[in-house]
N, C-alpha and C. Protein backbone atom coordinates (compact mmCIF):
# COMPACT_ATOMS: atom_id res chain seq x y z
N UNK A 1 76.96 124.15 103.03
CA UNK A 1 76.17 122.96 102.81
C UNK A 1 76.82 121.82 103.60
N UNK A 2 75.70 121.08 104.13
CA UNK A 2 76.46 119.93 104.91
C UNK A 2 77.01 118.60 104.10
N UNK A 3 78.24 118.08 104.60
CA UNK A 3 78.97 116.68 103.96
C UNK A 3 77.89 116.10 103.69
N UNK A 4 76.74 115.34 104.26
CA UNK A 4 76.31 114.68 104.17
C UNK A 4 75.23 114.94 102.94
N UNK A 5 74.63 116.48 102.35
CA UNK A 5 74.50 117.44 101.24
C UNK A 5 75.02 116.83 100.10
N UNK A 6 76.43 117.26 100.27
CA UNK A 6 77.56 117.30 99.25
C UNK A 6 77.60 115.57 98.56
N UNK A 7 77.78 114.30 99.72
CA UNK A 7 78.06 113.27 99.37
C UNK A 7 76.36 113.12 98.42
N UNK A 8 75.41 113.28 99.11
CA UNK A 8 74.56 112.43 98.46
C UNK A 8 73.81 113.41 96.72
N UNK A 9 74.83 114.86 96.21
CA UNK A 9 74.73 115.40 95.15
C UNK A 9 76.10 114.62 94.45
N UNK A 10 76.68 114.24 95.38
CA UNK A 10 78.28 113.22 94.00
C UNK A 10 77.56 111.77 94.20
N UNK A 11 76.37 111.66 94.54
CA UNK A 11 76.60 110.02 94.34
C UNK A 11 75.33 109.84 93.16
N UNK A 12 74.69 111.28 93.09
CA UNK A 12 73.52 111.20 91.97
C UNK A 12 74.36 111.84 90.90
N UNK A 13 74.74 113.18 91.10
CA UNK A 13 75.54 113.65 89.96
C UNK A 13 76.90 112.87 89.27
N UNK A 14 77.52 112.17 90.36
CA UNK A 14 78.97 111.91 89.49
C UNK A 14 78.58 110.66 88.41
N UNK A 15 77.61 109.41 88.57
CA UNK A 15 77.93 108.86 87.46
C UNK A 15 77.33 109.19 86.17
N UNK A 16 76.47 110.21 86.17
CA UNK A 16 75.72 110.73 84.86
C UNK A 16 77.27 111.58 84.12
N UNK A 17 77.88 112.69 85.25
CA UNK A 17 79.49 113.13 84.57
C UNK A 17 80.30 112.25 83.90
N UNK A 18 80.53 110.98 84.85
CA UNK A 18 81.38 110.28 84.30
C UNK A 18 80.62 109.63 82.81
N UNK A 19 79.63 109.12 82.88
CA UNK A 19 79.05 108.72 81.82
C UNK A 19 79.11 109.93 80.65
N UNK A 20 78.74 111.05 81.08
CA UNK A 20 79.24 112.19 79.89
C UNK A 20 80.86 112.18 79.56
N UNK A 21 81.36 112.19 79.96
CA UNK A 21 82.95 111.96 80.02
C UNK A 21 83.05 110.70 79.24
N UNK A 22 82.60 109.25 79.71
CA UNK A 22 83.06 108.67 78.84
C UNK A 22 82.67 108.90 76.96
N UNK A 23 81.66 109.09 76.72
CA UNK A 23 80.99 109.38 75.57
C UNK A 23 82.11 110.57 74.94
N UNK A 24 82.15 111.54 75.45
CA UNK A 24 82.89 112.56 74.92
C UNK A 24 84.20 111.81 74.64
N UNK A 25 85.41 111.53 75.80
CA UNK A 25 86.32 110.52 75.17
C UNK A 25 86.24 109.60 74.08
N UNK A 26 85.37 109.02 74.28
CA UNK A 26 84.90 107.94 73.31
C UNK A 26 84.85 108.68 71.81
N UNK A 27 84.25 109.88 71.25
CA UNK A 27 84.13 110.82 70.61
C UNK A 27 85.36 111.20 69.93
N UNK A 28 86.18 111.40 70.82
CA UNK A 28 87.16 112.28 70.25
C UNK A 28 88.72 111.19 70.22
N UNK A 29 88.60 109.94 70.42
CA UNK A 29 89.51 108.98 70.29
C UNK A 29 88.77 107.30 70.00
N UNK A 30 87.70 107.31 69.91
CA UNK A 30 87.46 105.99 69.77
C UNK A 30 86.40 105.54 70.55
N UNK A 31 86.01 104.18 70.46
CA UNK A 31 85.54 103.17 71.43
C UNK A 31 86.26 102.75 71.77
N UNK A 32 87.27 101.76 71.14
CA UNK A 32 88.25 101.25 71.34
C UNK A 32 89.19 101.52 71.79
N UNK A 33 89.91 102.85 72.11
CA UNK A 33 90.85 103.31 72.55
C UNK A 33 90.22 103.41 74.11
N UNK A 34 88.82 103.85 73.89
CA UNK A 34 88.61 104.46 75.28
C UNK A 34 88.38 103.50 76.59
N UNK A 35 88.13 102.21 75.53
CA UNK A 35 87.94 101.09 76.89
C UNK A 35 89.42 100.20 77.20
N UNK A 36 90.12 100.59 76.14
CA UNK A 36 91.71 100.17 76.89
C UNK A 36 91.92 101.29 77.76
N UNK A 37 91.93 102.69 77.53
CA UNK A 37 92.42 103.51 78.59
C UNK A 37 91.59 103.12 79.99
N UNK A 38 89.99 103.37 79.46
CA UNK A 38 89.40 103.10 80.93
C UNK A 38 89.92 101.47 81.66
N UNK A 39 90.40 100.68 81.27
CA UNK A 39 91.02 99.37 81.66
C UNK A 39 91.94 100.10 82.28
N UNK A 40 93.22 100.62 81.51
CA UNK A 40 94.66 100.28 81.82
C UNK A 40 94.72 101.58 83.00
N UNK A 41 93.02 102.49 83.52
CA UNK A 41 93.77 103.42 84.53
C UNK A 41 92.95 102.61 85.69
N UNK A 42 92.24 101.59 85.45
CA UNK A 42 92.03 100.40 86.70
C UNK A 42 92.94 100.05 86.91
N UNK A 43 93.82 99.10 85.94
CA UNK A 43 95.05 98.66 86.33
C UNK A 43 96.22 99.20 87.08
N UNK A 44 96.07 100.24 86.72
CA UNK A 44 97.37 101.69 87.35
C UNK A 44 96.94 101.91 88.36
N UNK A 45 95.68 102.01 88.97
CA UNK A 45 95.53 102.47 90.29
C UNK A 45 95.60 100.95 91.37
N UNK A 46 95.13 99.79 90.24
CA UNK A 46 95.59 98.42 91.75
C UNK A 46 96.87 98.69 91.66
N UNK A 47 97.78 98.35 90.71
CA UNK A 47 99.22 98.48 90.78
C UNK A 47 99.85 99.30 92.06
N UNK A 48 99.13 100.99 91.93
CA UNK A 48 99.63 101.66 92.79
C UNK A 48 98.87 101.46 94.28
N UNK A 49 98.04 101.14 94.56
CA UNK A 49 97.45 100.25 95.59
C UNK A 49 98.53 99.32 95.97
N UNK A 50 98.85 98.15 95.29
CA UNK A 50 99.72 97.39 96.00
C UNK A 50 101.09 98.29 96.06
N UNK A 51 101.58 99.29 95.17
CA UNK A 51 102.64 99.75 95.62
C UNK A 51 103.10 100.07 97.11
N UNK A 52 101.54 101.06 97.35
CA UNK A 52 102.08 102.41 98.51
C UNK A 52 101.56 101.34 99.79
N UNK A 53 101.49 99.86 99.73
CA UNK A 53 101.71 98.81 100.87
C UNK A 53 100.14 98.73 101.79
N UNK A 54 100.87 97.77 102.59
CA UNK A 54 99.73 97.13 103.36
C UNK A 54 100.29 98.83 104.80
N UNK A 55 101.30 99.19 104.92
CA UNK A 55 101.55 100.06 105.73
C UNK A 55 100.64 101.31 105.91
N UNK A 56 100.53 101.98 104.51
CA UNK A 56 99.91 103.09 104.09
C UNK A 56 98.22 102.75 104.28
N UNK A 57 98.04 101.33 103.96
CA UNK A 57 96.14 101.37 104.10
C UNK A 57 96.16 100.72 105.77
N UNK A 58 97.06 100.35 106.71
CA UNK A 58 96.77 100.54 107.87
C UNK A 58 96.94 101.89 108.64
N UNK A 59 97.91 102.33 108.52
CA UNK A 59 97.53 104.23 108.54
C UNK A 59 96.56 104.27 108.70
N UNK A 60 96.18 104.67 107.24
CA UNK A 60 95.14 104.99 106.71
C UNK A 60 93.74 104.50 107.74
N UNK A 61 93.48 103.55 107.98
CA UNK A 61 92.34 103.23 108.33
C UNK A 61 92.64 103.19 110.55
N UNK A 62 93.73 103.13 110.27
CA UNK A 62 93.77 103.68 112.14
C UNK A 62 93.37 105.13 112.43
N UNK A 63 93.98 105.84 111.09
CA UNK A 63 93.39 107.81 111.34
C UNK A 63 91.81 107.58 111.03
N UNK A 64 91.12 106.91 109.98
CA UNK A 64 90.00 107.15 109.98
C UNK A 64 89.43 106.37 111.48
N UNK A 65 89.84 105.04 111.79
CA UNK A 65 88.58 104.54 112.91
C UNK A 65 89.09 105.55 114.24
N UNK A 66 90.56 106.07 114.60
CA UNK A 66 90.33 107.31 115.40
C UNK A 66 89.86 108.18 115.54
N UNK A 67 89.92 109.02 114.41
CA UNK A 67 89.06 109.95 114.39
C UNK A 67 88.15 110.80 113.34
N UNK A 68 87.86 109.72 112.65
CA UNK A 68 86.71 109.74 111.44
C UNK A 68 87.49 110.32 110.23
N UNK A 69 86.50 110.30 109.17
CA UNK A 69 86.74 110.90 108.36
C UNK A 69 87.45 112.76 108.40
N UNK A 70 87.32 113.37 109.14
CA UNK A 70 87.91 114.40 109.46
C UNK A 70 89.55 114.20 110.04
N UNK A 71 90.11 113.16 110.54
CA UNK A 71 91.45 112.79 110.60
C UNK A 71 91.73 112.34 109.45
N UNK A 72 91.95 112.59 108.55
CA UNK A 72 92.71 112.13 107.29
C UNK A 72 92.88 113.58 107.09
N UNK A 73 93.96 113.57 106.83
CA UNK A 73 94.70 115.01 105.70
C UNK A 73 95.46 113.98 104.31
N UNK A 74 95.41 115.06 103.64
CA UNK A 74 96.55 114.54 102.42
C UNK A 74 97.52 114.90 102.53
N UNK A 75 98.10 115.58 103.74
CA UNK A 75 99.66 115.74 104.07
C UNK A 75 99.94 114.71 105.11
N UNK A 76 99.01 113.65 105.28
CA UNK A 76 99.88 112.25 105.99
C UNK A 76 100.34 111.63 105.35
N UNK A 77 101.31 111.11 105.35
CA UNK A 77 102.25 110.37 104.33
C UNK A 77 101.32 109.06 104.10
N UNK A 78 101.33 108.80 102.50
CA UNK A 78 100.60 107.32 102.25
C UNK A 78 99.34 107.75 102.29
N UNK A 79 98.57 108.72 102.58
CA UNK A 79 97.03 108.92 102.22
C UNK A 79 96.80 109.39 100.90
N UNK A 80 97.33 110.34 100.48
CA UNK A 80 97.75 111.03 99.07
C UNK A 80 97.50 109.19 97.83
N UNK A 81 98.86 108.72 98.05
CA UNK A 81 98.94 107.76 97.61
C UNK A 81 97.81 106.94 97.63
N UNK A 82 97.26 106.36 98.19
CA UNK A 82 96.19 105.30 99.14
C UNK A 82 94.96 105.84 98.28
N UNK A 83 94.27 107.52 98.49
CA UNK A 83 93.30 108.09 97.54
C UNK A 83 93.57 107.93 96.13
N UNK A 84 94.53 108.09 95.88
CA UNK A 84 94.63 108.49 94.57
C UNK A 84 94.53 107.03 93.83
N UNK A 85 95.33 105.56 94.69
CA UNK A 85 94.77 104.49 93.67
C UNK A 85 93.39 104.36 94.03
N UNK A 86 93.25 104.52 95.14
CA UNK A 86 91.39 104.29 94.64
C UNK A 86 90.87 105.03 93.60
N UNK A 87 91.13 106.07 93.62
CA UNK A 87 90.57 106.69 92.62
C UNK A 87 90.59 106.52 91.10
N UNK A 88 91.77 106.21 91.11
CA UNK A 88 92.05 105.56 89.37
C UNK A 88 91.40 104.08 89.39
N UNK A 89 91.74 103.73 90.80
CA UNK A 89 91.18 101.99 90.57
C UNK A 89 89.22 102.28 89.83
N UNK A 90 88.50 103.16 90.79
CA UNK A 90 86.91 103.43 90.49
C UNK A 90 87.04 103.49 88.88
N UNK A 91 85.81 102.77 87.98
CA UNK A 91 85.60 103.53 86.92
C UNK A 91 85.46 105.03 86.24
N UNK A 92 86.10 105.17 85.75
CA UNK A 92 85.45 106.74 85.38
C UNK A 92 86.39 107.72 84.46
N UNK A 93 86.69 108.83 84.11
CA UNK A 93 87.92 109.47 83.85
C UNK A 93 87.64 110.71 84.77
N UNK A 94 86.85 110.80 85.43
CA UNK A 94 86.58 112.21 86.58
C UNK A 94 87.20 111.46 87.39
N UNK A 95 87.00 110.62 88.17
CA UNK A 95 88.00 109.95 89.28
C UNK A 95 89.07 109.49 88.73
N UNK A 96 89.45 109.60 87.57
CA UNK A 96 91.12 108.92 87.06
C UNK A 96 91.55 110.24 87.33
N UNK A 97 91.20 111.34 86.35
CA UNK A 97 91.52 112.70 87.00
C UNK A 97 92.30 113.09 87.91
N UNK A 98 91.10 113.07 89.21
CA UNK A 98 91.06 113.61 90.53
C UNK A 98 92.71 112.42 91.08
N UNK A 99 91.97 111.27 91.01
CA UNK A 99 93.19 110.47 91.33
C UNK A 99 94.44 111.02 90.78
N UNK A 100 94.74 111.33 89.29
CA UNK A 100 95.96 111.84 89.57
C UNK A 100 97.16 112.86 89.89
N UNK A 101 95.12 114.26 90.20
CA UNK A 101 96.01 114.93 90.94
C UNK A 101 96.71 114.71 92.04
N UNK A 102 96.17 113.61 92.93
CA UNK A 102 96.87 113.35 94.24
C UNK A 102 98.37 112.57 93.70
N UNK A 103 98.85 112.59 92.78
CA UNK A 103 99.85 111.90 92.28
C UNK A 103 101.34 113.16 92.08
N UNK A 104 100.83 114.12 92.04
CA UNK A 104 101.57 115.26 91.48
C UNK A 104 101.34 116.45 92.97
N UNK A 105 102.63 116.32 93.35
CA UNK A 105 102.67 116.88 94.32
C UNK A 105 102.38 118.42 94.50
N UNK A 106 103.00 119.64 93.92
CA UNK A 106 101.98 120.46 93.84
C UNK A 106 100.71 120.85 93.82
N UNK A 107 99.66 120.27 92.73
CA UNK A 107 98.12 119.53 93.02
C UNK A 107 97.73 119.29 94.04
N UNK A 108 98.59 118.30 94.97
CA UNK A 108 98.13 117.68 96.08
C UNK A 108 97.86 118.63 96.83
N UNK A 109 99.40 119.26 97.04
CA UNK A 109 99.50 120.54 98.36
C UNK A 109 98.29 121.71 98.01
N UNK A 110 97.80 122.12 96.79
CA UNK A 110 96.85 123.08 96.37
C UNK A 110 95.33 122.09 96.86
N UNK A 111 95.11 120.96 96.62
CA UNK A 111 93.60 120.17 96.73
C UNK A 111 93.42 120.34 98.44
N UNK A 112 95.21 119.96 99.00
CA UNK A 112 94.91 119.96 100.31
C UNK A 112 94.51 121.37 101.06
N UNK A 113 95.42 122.75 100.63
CA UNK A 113 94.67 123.94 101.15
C UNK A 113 93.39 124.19 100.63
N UNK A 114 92.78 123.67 99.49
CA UNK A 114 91.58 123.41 99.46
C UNK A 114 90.08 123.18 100.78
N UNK A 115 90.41 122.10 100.65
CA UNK A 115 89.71 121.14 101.26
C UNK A 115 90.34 121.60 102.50
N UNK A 116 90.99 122.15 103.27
CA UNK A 116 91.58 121.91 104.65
C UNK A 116 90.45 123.87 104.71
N UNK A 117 90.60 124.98 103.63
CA UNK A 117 89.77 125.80 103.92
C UNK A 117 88.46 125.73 103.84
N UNK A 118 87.89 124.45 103.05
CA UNK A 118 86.35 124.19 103.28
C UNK A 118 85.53 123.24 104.71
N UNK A 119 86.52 122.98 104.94
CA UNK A 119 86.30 122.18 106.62
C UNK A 119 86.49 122.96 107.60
N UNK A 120 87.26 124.61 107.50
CA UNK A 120 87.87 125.52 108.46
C UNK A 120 86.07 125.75 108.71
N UNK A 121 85.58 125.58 110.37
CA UNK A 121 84.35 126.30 110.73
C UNK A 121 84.48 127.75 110.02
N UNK A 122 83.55 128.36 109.40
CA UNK A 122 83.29 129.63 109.03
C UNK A 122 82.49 130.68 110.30
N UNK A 123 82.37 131.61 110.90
CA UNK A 123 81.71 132.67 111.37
C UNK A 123 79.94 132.91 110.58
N UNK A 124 79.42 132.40 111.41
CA UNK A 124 78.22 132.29 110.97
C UNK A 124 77.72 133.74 111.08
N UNK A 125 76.65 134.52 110.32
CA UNK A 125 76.14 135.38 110.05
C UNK A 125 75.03 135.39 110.44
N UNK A 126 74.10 136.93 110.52
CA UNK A 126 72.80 136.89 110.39
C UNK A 126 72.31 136.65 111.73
N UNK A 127 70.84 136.36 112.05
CA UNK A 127 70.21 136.31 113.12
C UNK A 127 70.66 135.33 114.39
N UNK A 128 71.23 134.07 113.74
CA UNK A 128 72.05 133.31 114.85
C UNK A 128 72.79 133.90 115.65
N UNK A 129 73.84 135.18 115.27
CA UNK A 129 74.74 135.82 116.04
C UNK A 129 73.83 136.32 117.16
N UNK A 130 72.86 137.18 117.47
CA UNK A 130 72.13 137.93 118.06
C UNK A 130 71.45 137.15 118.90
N UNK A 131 71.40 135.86 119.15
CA UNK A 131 71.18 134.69 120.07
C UNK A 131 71.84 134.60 121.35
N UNK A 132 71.56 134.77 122.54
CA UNK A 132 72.19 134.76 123.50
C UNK A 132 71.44 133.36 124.31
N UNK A 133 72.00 132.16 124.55
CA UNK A 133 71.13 131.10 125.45
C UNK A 133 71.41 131.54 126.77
N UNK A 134 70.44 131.62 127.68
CA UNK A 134 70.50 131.92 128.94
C UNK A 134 69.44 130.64 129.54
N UNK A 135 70.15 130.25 130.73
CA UNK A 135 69.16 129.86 131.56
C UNK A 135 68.06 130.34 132.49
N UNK A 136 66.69 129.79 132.70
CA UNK A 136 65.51 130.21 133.14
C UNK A 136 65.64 131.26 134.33
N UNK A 137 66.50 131.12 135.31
CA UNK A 137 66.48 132.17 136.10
C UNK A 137 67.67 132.97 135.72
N UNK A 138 68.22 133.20 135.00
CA UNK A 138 68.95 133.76 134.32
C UNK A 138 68.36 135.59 133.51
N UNK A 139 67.14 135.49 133.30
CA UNK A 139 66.33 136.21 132.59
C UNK A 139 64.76 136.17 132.55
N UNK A 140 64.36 137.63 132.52
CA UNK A 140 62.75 137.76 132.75
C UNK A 140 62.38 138.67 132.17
N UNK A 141 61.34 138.76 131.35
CA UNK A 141 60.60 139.06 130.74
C UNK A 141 59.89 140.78 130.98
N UNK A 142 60.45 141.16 129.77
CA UNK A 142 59.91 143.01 129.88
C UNK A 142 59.07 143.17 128.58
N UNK A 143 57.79 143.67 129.29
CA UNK A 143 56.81 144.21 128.46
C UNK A 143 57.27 145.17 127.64
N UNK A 144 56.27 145.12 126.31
CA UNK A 144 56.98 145.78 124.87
C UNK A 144 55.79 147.02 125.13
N UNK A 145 56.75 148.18 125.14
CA UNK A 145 55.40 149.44 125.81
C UNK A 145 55.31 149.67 123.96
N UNK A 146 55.75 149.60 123.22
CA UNK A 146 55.82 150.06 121.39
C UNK A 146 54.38 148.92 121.37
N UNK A 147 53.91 147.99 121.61
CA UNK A 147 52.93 147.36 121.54
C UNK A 147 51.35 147.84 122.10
N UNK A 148 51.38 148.82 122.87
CA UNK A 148 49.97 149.56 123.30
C UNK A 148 49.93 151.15 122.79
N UNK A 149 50.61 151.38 121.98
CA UNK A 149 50.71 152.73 120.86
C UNK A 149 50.07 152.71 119.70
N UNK A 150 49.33 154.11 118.70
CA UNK A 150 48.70 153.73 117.93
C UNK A 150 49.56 154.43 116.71
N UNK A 151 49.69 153.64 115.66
CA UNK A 151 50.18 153.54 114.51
C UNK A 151 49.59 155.50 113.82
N UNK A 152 50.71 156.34 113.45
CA UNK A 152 50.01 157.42 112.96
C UNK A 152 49.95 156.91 111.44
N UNK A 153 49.10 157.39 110.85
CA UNK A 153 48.48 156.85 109.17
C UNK A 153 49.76 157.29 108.39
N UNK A 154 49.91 156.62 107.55
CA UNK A 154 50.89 157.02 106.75
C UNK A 154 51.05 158.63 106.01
N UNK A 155 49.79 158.88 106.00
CA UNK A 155 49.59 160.23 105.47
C UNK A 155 49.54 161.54 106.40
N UNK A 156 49.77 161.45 108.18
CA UNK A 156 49.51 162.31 108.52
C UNK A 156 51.06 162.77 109.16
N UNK A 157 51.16 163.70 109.94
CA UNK A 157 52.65 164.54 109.87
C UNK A 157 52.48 164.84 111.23
């Protein structure tokens, strides 16, 4: 499925999740508990925002305007970091989550062979393979002699 697929099923699906998420939290600890937590993991992710520096979000944004969104890994130093307060900074507890797996380094290194094998081009299958592009004088055209033959009936031998 293409990125552009994927982004626009997380931008319809994720806040109905998160909205299930909050309710369920809410459920099983409170109202009250749940809107200090959802506060205090905003707070934790600006905090860690200003931690990992003005250094890490210029990185950061020289790999993306070089070479798009596909130059970012989470094994560049300070991207890990950089995602992950956004992520706690966004409302939600699915993005507090996700954010803090990028916090826990094992996680990270597992999200990153992740994601680094769903971007690997795959070997396409099926009728595309059997495609050969040739140019016009390249190739010419042979009559199908199976096309002026007559079909024997299914029933005869």
């Amino acid at each position: 499925m293409s990125l552009v697929k994927w982004i626009f099923i997380g931008l319809v699906v994720l806040p109905a999740a998160e909205l299930i998420a909050l309710i369920l939290v809410a459920a099983l600890i409170g109202w009250l508990a749940t809107i200090a937590l959802f506060l205090a993991t905003s707070v934790v992710g600006l905090l860690l925002l200003r931690r990992s520096g003005r250094a890490d979000l210029a990185r950061l944004r020289q790999a993306f305007a070089h070479g798009g969104a596909r130059a970012i890994r989470l094994e560049t130093p300070g991207v890990a970091s950089v995602l992950g307060g956004i992520l706690l900074l966004f409302p939600g507890f699915i993005t507090d989550a996700l954010g803090a797996v990028l916090f826990v380094p094992a996680l990270r290194r597992w999200a990153a062979g992740k994601l680094a094998a769903s971007a690997a081009p795959r070997p396409r299958h099926g009728r595309g393979d059997r495609v050969i592009d040739l140019e016009p004088g390249e190739w010419h055209r042979i009559p199908d002699r199976r096309r002026g033959r007559r079909r024997k009936p299914s029933g005869e031998a």
